[in-house]
Protein backbone atom coordinates (compact mmCIF):
# COMPACT_ATOMS: atom_id res chain seq x y z
CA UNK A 1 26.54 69.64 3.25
CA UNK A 2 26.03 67.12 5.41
CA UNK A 3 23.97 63.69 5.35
CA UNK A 4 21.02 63.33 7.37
CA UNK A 5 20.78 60.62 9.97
CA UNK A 6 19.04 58.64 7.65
CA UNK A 7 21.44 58.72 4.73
CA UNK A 8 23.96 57.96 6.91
CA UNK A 9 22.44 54.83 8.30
CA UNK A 10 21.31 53.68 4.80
CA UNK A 11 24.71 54.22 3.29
CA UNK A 12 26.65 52.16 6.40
CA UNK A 13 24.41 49.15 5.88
CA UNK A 14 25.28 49.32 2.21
CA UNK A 15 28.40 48.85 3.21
CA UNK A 16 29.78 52.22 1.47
CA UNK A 17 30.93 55.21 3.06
CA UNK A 18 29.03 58.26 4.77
CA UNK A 19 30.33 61.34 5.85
CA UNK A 20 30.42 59.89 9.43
CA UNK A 21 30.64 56.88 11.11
CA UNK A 22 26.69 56.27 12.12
CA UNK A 23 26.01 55.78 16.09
CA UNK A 24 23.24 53.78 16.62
CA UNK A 25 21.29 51.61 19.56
CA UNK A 26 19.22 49.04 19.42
CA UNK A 27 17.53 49.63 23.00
CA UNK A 28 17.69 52.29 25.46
CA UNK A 29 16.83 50.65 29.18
CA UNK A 30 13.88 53.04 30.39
CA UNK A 31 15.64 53.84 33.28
CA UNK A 32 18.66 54.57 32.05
CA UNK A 33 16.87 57.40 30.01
CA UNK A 34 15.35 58.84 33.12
CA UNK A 35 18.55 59.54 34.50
CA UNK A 36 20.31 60.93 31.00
CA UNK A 37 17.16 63.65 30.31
CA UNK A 38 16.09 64.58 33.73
CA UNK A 39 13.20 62.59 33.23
CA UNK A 40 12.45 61.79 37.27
CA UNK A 41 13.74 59.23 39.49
CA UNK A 42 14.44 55.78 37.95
CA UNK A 43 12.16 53.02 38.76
CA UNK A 44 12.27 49.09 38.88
CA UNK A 45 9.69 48.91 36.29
CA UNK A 46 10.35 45.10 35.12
CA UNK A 47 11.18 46.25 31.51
CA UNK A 48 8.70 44.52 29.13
CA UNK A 49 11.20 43.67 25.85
CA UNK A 50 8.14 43.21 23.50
CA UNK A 51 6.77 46.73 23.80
CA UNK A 52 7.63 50.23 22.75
CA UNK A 53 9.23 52.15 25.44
CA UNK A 54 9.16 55.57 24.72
CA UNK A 55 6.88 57.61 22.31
CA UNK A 56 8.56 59.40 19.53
CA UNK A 57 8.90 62.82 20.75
CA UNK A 58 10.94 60.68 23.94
CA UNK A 59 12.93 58.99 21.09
CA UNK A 60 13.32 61.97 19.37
CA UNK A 61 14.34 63.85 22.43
CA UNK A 62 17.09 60.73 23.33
CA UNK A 63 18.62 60.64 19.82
CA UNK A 64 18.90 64.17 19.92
CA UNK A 65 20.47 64.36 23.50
CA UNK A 66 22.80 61.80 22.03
CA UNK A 67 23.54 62.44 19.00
CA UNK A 68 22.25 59.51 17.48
CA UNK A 69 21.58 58.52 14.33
CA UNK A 70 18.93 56.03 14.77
CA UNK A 71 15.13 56.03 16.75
CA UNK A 72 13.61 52.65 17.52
CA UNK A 73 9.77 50.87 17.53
CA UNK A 74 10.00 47.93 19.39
CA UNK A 75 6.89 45.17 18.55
CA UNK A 76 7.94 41.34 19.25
CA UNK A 77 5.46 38.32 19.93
CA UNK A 78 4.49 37.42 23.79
CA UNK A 79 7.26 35.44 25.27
CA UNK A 80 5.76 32.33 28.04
CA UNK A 81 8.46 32.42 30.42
CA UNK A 82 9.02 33.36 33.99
CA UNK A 83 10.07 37.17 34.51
CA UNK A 84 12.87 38.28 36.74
CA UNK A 85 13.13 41.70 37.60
CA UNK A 86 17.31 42.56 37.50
CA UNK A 87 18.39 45.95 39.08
CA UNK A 88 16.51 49.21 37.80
CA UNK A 89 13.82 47.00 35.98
CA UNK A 90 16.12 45.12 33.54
CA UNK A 91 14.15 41.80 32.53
CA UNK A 92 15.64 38.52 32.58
CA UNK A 93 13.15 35.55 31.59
CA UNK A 94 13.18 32.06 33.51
CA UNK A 95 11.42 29.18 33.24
CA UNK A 96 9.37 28.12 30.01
CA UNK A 97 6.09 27.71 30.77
CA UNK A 98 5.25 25.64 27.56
CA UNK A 99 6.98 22.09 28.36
CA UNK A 100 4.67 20.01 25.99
CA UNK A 101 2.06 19.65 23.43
CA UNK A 102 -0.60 19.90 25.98
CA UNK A 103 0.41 23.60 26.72
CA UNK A 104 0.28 25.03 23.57
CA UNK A 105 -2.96 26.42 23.87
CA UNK A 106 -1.56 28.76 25.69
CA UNK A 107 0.74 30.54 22.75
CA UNK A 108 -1.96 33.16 21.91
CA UNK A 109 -0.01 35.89 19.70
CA UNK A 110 -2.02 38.68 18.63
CA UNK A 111 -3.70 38.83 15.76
CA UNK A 112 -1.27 39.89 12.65
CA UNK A 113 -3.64 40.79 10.44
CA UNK A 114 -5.30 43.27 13.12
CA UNK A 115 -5.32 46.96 11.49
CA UNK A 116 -5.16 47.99 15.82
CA UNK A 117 -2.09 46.31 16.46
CA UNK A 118 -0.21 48.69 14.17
CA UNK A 119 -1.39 51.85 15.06
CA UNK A 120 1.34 53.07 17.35
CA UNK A 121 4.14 51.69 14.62
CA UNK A 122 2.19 54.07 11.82
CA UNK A 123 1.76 56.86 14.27
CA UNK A 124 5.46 56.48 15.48
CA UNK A 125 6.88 56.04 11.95
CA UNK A 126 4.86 59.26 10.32
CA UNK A 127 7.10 61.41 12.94
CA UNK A 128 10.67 59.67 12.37
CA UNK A 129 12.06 63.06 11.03
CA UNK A 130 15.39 62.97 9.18
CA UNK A 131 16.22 60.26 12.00
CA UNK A 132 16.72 56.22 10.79
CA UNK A 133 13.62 54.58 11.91
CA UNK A 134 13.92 51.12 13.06
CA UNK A 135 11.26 48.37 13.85
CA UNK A 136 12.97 45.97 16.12
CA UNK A 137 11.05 42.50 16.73
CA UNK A 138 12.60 38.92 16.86
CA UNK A 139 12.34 36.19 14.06
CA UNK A 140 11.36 33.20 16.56
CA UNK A 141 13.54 30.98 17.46
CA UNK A 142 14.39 33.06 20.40
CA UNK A 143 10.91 33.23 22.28
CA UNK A 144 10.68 29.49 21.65
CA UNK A 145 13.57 28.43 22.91
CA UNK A 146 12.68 30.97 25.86
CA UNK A 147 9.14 29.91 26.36
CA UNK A 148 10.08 25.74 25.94
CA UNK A 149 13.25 26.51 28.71
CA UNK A 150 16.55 25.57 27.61
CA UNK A 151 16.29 21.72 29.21
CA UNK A 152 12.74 21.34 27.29
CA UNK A 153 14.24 22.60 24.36
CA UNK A 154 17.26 20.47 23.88
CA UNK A 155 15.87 17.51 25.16
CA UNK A 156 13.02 17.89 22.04
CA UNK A 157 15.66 18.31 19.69
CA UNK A 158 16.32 14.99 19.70
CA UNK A 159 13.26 13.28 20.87
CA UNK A 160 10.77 16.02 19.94
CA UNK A 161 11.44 17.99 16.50
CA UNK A 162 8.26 18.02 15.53
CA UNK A 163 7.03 19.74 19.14
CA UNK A 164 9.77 22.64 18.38
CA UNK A 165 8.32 23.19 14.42
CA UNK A 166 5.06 23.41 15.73
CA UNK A 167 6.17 26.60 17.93
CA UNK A 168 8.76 28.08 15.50
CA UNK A 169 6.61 28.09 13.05
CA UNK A 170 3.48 30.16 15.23
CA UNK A 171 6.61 32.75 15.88
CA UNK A 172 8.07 32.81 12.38
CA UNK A 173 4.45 32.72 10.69
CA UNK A 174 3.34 35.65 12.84
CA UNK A 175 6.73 37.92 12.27
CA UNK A 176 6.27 37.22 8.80
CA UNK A 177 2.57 38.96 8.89
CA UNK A 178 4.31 41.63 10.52
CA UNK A 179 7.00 41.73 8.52
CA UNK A 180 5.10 42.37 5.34
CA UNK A 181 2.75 44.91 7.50
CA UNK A 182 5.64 46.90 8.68
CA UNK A 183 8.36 47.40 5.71
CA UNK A 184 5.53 49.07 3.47
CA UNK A 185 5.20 51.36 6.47
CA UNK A 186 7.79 53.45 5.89
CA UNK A 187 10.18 52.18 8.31
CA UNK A 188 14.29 52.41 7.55
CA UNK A 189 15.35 49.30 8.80
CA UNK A 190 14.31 46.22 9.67
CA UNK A 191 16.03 44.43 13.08
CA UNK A 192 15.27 40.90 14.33
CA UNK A 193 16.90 40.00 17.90
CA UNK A 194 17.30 36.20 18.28
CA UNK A 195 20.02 35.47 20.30
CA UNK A 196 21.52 31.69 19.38
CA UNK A 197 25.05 31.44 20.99
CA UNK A 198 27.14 31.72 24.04
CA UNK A 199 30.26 33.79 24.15
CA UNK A 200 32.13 30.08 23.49
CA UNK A 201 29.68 28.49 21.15
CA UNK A 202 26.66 28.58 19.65
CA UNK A 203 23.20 27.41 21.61
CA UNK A 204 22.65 24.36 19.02
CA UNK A 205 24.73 23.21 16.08
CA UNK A 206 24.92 24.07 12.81
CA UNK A 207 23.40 21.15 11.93
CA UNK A 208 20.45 22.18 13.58
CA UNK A 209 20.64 25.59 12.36
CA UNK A 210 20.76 24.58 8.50
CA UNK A 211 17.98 22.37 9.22
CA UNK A 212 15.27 23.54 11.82
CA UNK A 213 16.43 27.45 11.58
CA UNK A 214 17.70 28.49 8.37
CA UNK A 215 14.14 27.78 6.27
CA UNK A 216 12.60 29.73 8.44
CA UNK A 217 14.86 32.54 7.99
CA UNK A 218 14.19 32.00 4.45
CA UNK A 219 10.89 32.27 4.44
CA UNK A 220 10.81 35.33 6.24
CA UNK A 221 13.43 37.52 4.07
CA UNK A 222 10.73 37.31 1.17
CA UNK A 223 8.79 39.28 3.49
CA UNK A 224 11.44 41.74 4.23
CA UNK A 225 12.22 44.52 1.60
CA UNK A 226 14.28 46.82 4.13
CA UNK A 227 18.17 46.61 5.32
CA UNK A 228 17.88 43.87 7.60
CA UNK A 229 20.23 44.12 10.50
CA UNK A 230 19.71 40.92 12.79
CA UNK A 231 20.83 40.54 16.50
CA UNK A 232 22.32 37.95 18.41
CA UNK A 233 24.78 37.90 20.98
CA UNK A 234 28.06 35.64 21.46
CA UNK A 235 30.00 33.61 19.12
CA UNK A 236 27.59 33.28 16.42
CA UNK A 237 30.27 32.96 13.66
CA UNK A 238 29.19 28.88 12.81
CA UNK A 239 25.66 30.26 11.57
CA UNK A 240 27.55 33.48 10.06
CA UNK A 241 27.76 32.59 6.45
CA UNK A 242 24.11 30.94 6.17
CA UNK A 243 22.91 34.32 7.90
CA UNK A 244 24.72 36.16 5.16
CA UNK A 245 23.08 34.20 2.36
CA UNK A 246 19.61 35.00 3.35
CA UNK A 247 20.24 38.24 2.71
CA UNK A 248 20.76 40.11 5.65
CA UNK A 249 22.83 43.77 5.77
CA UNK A 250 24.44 43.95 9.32
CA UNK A 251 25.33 41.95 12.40
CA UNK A 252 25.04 43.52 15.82
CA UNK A 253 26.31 43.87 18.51
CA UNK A 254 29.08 41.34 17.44
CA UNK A 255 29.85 41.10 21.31
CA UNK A 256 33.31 41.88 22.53
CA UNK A 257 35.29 38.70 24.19
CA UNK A 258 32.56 36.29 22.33
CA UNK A 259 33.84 37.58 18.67
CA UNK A 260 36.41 39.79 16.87
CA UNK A 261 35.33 42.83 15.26
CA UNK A 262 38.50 43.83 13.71
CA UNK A 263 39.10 39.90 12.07
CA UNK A 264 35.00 40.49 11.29
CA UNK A 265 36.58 43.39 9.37
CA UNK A 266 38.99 41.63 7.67
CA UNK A 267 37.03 38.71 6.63
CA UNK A 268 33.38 39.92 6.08
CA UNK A 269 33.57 43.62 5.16
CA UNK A 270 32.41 42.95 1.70
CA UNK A 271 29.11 41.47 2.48
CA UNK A 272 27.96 42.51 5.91
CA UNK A 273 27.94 46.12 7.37
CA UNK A 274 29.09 45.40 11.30
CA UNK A 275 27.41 46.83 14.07
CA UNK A 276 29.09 47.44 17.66
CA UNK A 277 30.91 46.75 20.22
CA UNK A 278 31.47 49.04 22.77
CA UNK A 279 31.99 46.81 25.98
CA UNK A 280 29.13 47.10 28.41
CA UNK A 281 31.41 46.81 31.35
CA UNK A 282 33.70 49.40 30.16
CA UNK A 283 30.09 51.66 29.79
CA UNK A 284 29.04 50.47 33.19
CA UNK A 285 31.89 50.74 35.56
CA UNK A 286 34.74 52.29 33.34
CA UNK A 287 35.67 55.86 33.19
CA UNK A 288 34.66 58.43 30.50
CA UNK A 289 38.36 58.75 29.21
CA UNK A 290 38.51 54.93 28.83
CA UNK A 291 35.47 54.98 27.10
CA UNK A 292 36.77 57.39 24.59
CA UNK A 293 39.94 55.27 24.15
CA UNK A 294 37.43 52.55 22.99
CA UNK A 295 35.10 54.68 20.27
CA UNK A 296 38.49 56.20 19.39
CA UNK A 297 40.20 52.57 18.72
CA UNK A 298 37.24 50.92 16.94
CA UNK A 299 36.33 53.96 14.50
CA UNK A 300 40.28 54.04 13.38
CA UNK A 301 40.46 49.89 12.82
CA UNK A 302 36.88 49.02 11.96
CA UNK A 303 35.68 52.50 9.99
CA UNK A 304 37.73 52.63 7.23
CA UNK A 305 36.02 52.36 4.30
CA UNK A 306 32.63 52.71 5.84
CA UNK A 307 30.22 49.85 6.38
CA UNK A 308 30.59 50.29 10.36
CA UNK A 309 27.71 51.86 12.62
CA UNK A 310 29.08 52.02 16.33
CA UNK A 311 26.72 50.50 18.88
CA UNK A 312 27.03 49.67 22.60
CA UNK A 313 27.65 46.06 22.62
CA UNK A 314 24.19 44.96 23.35
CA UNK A 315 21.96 47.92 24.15
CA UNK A 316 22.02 50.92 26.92
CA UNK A 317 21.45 48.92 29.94
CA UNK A 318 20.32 50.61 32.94
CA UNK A 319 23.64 49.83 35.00
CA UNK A 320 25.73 52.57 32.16
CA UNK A 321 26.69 55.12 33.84
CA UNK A 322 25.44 58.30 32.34
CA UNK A 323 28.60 60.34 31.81
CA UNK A 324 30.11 56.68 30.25
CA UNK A 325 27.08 56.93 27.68
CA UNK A 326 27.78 60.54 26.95
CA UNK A 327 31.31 59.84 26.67
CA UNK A 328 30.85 57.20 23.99
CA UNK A 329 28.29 59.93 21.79
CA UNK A 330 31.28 62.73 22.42
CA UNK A 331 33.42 60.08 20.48
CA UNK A 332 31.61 59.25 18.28
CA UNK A 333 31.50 63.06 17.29
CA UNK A 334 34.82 63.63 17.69
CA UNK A 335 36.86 60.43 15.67
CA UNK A 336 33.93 59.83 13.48
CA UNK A 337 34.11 62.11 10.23
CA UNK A 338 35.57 60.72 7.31
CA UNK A 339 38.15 60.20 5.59
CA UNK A 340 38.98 58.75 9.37
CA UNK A 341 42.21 60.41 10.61
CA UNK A 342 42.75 59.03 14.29
C-alpha cells in the first residue's frame, strides 16, 4: 500500500526514501489556476503575496487536479513597497517606502498575539486531508530589504546598521510569534521565502549574513518544531552551510542557471532534502514533451536515494502554460516510483 501525500512529504524532507518522488509547489499564481480548473476567465488581480489565495476545498481541488502532494496557507507580514502589477496580476514590488528612521511609524504588522489573525490558518489546517499542509510566510530580511529599497538598504549597511536591526528585528520578532502560533497548529511543514541572492551572487556578503542575518535565523528555529524548508532564489550557496546549521530540512527552488542541483546532490544530500527545479521558461514557453524530458532527467539524477521533492523552479506563475504544468504532474507520475528506473 501506498503512502499518503503526507508521508511522502515527511519522509523526502528526512532525507530518506518514499515510495515516490513527492511533487510539490510553493505557490500557485491565481490566475494560472483559473485557467487549469475551469475556474472563469483570468484576471489582472495584482496578486497580494502575503495572503491566502485560495480556500482549502480550491487547494484541495488544485492538488488533486495535479496530483500534488502538498496544499499551501500563505500568511507573511505587510511589505511597504510600491506594487507593480506584471501580466495576469503577477506582483512585482518597487520602491521602499521606509527610507529612514522618521518613517518607521509606518511598519504596523498585525498583532501576533491576536487569536483573529489565525482563524483562517486553523480553519484551513483542520481540512488538510491526507495532503502535506504547508504554512508559507517569510523570516524578514526579505520585506526589509523590500520595504528600505535596495539603494536605502545597502547604503545603511555601512552607514546605518543600527536603522536595518531596528526593522529586521519588527519582521523576525513578529514571524517568531507566528511561528510558535502556527507549528502547534497542526501544520506539516514550515516554509520561509526570503530571497538573498542573484543568479551570480548573493544580495550582501557573507559577512553580513553571519553577522546581521544568521542570529536572527537563530532565534527563530527555537520557535520552529516542523521540517523547515526555506526559500530563496539564485546563487545562495555562500550562506548554504550557515543555513544548514540552523537547522533547516530543504532548500527550494534551488533555481536552474543560478545553482546546480545535481552537484547540490553530490555535495549536500546528507543534510538537506532539495527542492526543485523545473525551469520556468521551459514551463512557460516550452513544449509538453520537453517538459517531460526535464521531470524525466531530474527524477533519474537527483531521486536516487530519496530526499528530492520536484518543484517548479520558483512557483506556478501565471505565464505556464497549462498543458506545460500538466505535463510536468504526468511526469512526475510516470518516472517517479521508486526504486527509480528511468
Amino acid at each position: 500500500m501506498g503512502m499518503t501525500s503526507r508521508e511522502r512529504v515527511l519522509t523526502a524532507l528526512a532525507r530518506k526514501q518514499p515510495d515516490r518522488v513527492p511533487y510539490c509547489e510553493l505557490g500557485i499564481d491565481r490566475a494560472l489556476a483559473q485557467r487549469l480548473m475551469g475556474w472563469g476567465a483570468p484576471s489582472d488581480q495584482a496578486a497580494n503575496l502575503e495572503k491566502n489565495a485560495y480556500t482549502v476545498e480550491e487547494a484541495k481541488a488544485l492538488a488533486t487536479s495535479l496530483h500534488l502532494d502538498n496544499i499551501s496557507f500563505v500568511l507573511r507580514a505587510p511589505v511597504y513597497a510600491e506594487r507593480h502589477s506584471g501580466k495576469d496580476g503577477r506582483l512585482f514590488y518597487g520602491e521602499g517606502q521606509i527610507k529612514s528612521e522618521a518613517d518607521l511609524h509606518r511598519l504596523e504588522l498585525p498583532d501576533p498575539h491576536d487569536d483573529a489573525m489565525y482563524a483562517e490558518a486553523e480553519a484551513f489546517v483542520k481540512q488538510k486531508g491526507e495532503y502535506a499542509c504547508w504554512f508559507v510566510t517569510r523570516m524578514g530580511i526579505f520585506p526589509t530589504m523590500l520595504s528600505l529599497g535596495t539603494e536605502t538598504f545597502c547604503m545603511a549597511l555601512y552607514d546605518n546598521l543600527p536603522f536595518i536591526e531596528t526593522m529586521l528585528d519588527r519582521y523576525c520578532r513578529w514571524t517568531e510569534v507566528v511561528a510558535e502560533r502556527v507549528c502547534q497548529m497542526g501544520f506539516d511543514v514550515f516554509a520561509s521565502t526570503d530571497d538573498m541572492a542573484f543568479n551570480t551572487a548573493t544580495f550582501f556578503s557573507p559577512k553580513v549574513f553571519h553577522d546581521l542575518v544568521l542570529p536572527r535565523y537563530q532565534r527563530l528555529a527555537k520557535k520552529v518544531t516542523l521540517p523547515w524548508v526555506i526559500h530563496t532564489d539564485g546563487n545562495i550557496l555562500p550562506f548554504l552551510d550557515d543555513l544548514i546549521s540552523v537547522g533547516i530540512a530543504g532548500l527550494h527552488p534551488i533555481e536552474k542557471g543560478a545553482m546546480d542541483i545535481r552537484h547540490m546532490k553530490r555535495t549536500y544530500a546528507d543534510r538537506l532534502c532539495l527542492l526543485g527545479n523545473v525551469d520556468l521558461n521551459l514551463l512557460g514557453m516550452g513544449t509538453p514533451d520537453a517538459v517531460d524530458r526535464e521531470v524525466r532527467d531530474l527524477v533519474r539524477d537527483v531521486g536516487p536515494g530519496g530526499g528530492y521533492i520536484v518543484t517548479s523552479g520558483n512557483s506556478l506563475a501565471a505565464y505556464c502554460l497549462p498543458d506545460n504544468v500538466r505535463a510536468l504532474s504526468k511526469a512526475v507520475q510516470r518516472y517517479g516510483q521508486y526504486p527509480i528506473r528511468v
